[in-house]
C-alpha atoms as a PDB file:
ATOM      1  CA  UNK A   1     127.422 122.944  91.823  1.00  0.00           C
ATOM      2  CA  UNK A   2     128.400 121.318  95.295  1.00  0.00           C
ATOM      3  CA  UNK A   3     126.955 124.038  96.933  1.00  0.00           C
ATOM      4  CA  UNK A   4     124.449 123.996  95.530  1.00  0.00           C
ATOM      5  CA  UNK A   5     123.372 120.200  95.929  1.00  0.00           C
ATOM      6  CA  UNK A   6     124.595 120.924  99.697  1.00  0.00           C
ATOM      7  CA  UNK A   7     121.514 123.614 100.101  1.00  0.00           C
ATOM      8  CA  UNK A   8     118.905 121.292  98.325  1.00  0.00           C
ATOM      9  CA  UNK A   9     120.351 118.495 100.437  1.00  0.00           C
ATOM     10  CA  UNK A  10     120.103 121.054 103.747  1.00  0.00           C
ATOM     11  CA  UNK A  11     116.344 121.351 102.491  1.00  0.00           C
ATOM     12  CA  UNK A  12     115.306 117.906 101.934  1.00  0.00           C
ATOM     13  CA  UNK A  13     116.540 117.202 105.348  1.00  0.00           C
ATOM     14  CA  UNK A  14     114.394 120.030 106.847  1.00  0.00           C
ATOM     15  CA  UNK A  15     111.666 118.274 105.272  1.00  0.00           C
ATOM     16  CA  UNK A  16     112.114 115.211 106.736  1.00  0.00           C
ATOM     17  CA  UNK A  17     113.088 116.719 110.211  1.00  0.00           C
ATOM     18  CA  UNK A  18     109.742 117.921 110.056  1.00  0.00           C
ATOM     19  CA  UNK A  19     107.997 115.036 109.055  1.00  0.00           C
ATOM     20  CA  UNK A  20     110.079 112.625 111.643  1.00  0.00           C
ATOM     21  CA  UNK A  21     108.476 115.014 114.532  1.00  0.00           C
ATOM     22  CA  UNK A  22     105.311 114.280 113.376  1.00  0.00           C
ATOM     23  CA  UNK A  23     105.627 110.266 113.066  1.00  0.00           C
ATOM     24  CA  UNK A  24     107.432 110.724 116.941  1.00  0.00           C
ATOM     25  CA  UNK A  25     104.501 112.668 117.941  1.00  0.00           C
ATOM     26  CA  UNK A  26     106.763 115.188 120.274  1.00  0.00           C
ATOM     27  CA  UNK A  27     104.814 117.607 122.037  1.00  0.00           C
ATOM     28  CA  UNK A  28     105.163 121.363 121.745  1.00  0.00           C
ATOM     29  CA  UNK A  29     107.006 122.925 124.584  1.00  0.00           C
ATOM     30  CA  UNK A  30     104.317 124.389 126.527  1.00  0.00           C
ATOM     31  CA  UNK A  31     106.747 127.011 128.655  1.00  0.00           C
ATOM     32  CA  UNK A  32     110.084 128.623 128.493  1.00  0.00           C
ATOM     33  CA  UNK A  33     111.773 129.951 131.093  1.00  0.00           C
ATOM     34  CA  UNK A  34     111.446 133.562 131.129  1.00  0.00           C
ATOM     35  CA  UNK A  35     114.492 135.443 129.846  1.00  0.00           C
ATOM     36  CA  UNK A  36     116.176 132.390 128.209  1.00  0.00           C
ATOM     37  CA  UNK A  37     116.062 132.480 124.672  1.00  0.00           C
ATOM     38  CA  UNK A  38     116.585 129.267 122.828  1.00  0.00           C
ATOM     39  CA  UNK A  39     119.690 130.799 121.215  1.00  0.00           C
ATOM     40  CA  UNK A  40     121.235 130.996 124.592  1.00  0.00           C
ATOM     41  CA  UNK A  41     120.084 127.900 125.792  1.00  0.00           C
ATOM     42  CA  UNK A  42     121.789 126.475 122.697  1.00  0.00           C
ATOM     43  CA  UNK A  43     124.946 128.455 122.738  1.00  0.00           C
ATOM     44  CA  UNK A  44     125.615 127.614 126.642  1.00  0.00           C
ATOM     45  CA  UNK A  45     124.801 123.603 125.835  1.00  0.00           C
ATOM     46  CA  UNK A  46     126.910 123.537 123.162  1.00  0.00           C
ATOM     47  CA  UNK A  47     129.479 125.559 125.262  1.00  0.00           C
ATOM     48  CA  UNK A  48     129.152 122.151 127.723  1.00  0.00           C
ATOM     49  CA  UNK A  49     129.954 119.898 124.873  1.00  0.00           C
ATOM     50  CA  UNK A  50     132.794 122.066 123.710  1.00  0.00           C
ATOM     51  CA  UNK A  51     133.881 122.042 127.375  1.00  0.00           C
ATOM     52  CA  UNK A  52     133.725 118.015 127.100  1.00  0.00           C
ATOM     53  CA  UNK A  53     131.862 118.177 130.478  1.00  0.00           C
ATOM     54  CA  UNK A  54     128.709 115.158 129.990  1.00  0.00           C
ATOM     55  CA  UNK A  55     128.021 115.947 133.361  1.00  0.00           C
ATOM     56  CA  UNK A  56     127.153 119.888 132.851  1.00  0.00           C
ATOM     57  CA  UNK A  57     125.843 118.817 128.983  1.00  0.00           C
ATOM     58  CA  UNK A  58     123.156 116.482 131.187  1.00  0.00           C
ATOM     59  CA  UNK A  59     121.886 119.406 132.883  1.00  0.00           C
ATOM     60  CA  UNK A  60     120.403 121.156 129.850  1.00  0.00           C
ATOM     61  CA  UNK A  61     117.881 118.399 129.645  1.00  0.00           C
ATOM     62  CA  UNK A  62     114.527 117.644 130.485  1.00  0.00           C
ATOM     63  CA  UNK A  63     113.992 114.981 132.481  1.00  0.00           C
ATOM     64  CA  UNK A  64     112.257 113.111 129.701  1.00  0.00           C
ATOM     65  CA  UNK A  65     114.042 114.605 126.273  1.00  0.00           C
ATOM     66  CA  UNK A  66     114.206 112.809 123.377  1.00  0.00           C
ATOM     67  CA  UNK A  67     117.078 112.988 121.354  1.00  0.00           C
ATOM     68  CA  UNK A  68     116.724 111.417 117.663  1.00  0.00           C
ATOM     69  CA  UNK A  69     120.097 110.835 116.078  1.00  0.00           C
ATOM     70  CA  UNK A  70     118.940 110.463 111.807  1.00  0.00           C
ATOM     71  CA  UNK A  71     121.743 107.720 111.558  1.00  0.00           C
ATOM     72  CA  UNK A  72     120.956 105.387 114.389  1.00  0.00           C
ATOM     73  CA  UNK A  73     117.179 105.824 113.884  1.00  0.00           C
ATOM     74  CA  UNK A  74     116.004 104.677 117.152  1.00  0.00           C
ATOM     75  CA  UNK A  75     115.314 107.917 119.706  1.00  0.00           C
ATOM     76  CA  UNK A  76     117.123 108.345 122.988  1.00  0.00           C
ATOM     77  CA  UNK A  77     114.708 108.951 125.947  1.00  0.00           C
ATOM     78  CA  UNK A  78     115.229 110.570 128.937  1.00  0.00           C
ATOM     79  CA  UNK A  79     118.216 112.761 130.431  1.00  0.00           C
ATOM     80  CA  UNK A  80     120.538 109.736 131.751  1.00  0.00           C
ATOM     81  CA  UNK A  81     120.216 107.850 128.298  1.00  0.00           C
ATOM     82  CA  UNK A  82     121.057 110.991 126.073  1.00  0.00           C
ATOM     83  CA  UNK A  83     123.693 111.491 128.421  1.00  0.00           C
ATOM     84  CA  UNK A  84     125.402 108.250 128.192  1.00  0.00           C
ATOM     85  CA  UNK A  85     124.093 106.728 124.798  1.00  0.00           C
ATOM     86  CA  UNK A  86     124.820 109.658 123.104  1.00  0.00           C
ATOM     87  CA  UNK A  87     127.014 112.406 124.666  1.00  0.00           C
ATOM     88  CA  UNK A  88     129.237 110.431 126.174  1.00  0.00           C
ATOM     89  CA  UNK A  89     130.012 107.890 123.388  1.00  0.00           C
ATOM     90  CA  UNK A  90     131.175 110.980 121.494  1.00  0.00           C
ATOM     91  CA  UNK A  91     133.078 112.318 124.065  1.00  0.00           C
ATOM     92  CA  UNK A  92     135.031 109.136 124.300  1.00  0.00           C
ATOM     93  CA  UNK A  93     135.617 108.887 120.714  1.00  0.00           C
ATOM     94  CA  UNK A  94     136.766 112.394 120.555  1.00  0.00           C
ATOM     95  CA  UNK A  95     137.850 113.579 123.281  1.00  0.00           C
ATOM     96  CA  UNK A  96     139.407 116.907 121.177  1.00  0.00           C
ATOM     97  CA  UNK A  97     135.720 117.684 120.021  1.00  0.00           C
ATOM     98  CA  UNK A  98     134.505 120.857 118.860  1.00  0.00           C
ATOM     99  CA  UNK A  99     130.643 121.725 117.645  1.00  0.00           C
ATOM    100  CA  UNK A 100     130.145 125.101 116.590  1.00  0.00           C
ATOM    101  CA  UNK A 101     127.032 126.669 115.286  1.00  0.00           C
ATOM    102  CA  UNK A 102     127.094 128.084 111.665  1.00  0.00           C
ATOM    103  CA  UNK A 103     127.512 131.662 110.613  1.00  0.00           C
ATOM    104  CA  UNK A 104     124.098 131.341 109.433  1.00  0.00           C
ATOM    105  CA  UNK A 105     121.082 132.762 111.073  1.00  0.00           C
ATOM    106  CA  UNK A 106     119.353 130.458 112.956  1.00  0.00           C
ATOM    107  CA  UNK A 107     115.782 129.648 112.401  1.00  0.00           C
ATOM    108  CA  UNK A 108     114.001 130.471 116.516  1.00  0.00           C
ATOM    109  CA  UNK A 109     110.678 131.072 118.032  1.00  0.00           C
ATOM    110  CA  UNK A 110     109.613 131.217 121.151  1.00  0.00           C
ATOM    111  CA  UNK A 111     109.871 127.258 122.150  1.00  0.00           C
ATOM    112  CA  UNK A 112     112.826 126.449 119.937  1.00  0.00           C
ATOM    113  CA  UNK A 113     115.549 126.616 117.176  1.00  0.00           C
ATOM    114  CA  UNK A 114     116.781 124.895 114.259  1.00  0.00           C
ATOM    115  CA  UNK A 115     120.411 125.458 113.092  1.00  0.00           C
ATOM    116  CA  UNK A 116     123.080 124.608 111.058  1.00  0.00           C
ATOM    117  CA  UNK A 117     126.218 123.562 112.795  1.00  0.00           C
ATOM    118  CA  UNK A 118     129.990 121.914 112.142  1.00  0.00           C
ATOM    119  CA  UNK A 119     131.104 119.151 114.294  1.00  0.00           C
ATOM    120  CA  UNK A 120     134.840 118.045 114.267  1.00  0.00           C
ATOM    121  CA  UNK A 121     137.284 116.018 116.229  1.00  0.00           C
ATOM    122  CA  UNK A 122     139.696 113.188 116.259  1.00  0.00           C
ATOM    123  CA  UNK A 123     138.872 109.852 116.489  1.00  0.00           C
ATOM    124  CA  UNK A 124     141.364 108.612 119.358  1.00  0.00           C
ATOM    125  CA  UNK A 125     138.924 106.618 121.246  1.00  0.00           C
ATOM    126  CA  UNK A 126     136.393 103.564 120.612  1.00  0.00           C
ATOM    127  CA  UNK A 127     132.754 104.313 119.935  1.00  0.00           C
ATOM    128  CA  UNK A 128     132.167 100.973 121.682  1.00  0.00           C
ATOM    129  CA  UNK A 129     133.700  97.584 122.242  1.00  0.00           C
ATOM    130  CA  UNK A 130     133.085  96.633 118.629  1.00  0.00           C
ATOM    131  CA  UNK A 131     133.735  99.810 116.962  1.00  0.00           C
ATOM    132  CA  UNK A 132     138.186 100.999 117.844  1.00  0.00           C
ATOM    133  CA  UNK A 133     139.816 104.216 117.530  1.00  0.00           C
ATOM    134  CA  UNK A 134     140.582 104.835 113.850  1.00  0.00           C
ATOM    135  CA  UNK A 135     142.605 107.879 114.739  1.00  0.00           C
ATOM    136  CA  UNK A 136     141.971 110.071 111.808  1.00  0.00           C
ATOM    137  CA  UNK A 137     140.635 113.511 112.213  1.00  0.00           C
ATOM    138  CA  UNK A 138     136.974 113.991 110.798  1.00  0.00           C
ATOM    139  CA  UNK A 139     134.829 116.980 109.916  1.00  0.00           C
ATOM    140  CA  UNK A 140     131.295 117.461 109.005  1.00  0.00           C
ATOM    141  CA  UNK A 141     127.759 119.522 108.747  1.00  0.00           C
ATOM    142  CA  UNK A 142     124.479 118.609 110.096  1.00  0.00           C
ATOM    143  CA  UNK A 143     121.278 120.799 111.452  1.00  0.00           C
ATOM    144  CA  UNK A 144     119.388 120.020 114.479  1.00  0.00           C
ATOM    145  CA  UNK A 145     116.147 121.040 115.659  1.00  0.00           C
ATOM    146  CA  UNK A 146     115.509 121.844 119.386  1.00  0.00           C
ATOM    147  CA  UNK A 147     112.466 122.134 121.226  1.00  0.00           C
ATOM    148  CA  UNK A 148     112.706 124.122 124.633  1.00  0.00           C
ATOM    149  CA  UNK A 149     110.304 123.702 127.553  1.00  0.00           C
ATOM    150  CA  UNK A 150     111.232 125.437 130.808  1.00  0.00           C
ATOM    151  CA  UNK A 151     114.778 126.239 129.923  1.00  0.00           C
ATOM    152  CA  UNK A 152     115.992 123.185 128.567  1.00  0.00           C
ATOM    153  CA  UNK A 153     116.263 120.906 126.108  1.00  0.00           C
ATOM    154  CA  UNK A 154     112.708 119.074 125.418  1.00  0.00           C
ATOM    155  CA  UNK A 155     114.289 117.426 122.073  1.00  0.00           C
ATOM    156  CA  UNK A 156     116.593 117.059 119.948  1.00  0.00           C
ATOM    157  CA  UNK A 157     116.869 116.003 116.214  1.00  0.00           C
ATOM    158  CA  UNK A 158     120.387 115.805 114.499  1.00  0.00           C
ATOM    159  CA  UNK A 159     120.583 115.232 110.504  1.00  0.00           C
ATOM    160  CA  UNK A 160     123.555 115.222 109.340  1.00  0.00           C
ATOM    161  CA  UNK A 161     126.537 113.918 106.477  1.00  0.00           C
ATOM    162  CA  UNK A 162     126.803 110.421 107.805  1.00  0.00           C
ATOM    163  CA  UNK A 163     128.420 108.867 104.848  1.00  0.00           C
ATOM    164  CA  UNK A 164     131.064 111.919 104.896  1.00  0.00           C
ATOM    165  CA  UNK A 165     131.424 111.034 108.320  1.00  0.00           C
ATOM    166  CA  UNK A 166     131.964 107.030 107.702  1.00  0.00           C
ATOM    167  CA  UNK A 167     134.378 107.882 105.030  1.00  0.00           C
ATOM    168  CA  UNK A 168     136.575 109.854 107.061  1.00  0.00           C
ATOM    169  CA  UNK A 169     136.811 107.271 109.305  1.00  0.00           C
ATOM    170  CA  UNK A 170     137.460 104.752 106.950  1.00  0.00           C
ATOM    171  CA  UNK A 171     134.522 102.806 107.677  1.00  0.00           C
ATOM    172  CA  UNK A 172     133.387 102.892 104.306  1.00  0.00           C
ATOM    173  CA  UNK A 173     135.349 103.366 101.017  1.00  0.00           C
END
């Protein structure tokens, strides 16, 4: 049964993934750089974050990506904001991080990839000066959706189990 609500939950997500690219009016990658599949451009990014390297995780970025986090609701633009709104923030909170990208086949054209993935760390460090360390471990799923232009990372759309998330955490009961 929870697997089940899971998959239709996975789905309804999709759906709106699809219709929050519309309302944010991304463009369609035009180009990819010859010989890189989005697959590897996503495994070698991810491969940065698991490295807990912002610096090289920066580089697989257009200059002007947008990066759409579902639970903040308010897109990161450009390469130096994902890097430090975003990838950084969670690199501080967790600096014992790992992402990995689900058994599952991914969904991949030509200019991108959509995926299901497991993020999990430790919560050792504050999210920001408001927000402290809760120190409990934390585990969940989400799916992105990448668009590639050139090589790199054009955007990026995370949906994911926030209130799992929050619960770990103990932000929320």
């Amino acid at each position: 049964m929870k697997k089940r609500i899971w998959t239709k939950g996975l789905v309804l997500i999709g759906l709106i993934a699809i219709a929050g690219l519309a309302v944010l009016r991304v463009p369609p990658a035009q180009s990819q750089d010859k010989g890189t599949a989005p697959a590897e451009v996503v495994d070698a990014y991810m491969a940065a974050w698991n490295a807990h390297d912002a610096s090289k995780v920066g580089t697989f970025f257009t200059d002007d990506v947008v990066y759409f986090d579902t639970t903040v609701g308010t897109p990161q633009k450009g390469r130096d904001a994902v890097r430090r709104n975003v990838v950084e923030v969670f690199m501080k909170a967790a600096p014992d991080l790992i992402w990995t990208r689900d058994a599952k086949e991914p969904i991949a054209g030509p200019e991108g990839i959509a995926f299901e993935w497991r993020f999990k760390g430790t919560n050792t460090g504050p999210w920001d000066a408001n927000t402290p360390a809760t120190n409990k471990p934390f585990e969940f799923k989400g799916v992105s959706f990448v668009r590639i232009k050139d090589g790199k990372i054009a955007y990026q759309g995370d949906y994911y189990d926030a209130l799992s998330f929050q619960k770990q955490l103990g932000w929320i009961k």
